[in-house]
Protein backbone atom coordinates (compact mmCIF):
# COMPACT_ATOMS: atom_id res chain seq x y z
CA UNK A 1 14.55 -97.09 52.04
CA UNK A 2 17.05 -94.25 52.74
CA UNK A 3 16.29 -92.89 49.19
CA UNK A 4 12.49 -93.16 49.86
CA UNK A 5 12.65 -91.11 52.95
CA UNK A 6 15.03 -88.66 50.79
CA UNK A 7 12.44 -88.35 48.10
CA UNK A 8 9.65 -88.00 50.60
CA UNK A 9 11.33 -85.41 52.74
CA UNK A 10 12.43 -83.48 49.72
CA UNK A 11 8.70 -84.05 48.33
CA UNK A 12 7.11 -82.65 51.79
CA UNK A 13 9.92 -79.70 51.44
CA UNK A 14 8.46 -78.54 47.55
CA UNK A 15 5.24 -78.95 49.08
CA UNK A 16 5.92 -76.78 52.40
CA UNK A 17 7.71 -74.08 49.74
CA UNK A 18 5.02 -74.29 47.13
CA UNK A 19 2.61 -73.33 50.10
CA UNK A 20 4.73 -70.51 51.30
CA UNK A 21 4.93 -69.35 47.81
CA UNK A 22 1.29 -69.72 47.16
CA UNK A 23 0.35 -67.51 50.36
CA UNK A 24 3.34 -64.78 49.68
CA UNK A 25 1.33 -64.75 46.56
CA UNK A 26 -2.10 -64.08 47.82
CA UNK A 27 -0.49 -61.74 50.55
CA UNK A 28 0.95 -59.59 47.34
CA UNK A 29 -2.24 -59.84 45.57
CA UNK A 30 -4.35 -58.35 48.22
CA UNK A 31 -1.87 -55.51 48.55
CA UNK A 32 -1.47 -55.00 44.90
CA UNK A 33 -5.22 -54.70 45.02
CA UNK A 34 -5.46 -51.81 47.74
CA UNK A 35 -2.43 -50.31 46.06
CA UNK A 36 -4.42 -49.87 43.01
CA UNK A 37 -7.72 -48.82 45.02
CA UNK A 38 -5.28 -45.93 46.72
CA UNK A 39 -3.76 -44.98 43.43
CA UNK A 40 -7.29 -44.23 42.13
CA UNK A 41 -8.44 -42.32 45.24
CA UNK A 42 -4.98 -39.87 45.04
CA UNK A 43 -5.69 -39.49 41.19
CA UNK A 44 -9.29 -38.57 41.96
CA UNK A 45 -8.01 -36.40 44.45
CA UNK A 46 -5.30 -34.80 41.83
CA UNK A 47 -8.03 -34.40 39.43
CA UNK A 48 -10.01 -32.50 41.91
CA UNK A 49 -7.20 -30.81 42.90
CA UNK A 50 -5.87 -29.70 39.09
CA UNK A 51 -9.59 -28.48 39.01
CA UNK A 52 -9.52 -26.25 41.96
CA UNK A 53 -6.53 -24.58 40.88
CA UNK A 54 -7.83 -23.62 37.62
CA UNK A 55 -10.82 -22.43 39.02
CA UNK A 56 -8.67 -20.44 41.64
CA UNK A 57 -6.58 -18.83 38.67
CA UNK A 58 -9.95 -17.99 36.63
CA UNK A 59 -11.61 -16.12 39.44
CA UNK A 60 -8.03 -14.53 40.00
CA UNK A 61 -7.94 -13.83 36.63
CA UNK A 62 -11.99 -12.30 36.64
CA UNK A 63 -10.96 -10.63 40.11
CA UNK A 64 -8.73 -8.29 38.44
CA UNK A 65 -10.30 -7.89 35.49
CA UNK A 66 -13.75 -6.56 37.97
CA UNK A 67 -11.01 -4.23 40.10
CA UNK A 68 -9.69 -2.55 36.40
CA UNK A 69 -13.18 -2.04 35.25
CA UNK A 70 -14.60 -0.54 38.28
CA UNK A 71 -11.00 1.88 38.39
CA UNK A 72 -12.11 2.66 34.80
CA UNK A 73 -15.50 3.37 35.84
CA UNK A 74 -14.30 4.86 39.07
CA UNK A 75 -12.26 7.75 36.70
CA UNK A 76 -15.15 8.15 34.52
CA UNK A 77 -17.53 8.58 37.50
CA UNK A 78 -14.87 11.33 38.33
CA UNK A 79 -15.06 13.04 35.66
CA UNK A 80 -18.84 13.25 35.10
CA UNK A 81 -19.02 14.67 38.52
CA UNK A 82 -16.45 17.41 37.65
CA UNK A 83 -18.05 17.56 34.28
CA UNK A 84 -21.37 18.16 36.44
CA UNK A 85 -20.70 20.70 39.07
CA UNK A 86 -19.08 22.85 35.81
CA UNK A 87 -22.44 22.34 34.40
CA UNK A 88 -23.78 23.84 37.52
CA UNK A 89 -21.42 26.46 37.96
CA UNK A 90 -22.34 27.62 34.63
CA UNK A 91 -25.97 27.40 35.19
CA UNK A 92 -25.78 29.69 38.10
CA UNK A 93 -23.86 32.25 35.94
CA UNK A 94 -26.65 31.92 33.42
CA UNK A 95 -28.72 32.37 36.29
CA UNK A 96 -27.55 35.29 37.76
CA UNK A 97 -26.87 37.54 33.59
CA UNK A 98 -30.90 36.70 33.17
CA UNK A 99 -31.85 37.64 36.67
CA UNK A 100 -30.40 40.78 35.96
């Protein structure tokens, strides 16, 4: 009788454990589960993030390339202008030897 109530108490004590185990399972299931879910979300957000950057670094990169080309055409604008009012200059002496 004594070894009964051993066997049953010990039986009801697996049974109690298995249970506890069985629910720590499902608990670390569910959170393994958003874990993943959050993983994916911060790699999309990486992605997106890798992505921005590159475009940042190409638009830096096309920025300057704009500013040297309009310095180049800047100094070339220069001198046609000086080129120009030479032009001019010598115009007016032309000008002025015919007109005379």
């Amino acid at each position: 009788s004594l070894v009964a109530t051993a066997e049953v108490c010990a039986g009801t004590e697996l049974s109690e454990e298995n249970n506890r185990l069985s629910s720590e399972l499902k608990t670390l299931q569910k959170e393994n589960r958003t874990l993943g879910a959050e993983l994916e979300e911060a790699k999309g957000r990486v992605v997106y993030s890798v992505q921005d950057e590159i475009e940042k670094e190409k638009l830096s990169k096309e920025s300057l390339s704009w500013k040297r080309e309009k310095q180049e055409l800047s100094t070339v604008n220069e001198s046609l202008e000086e080129e120009n009012k030479k032009l001019h200059e010598s115009l007016n002496e032309v000008t002025i030897l015919v007109a005379t």
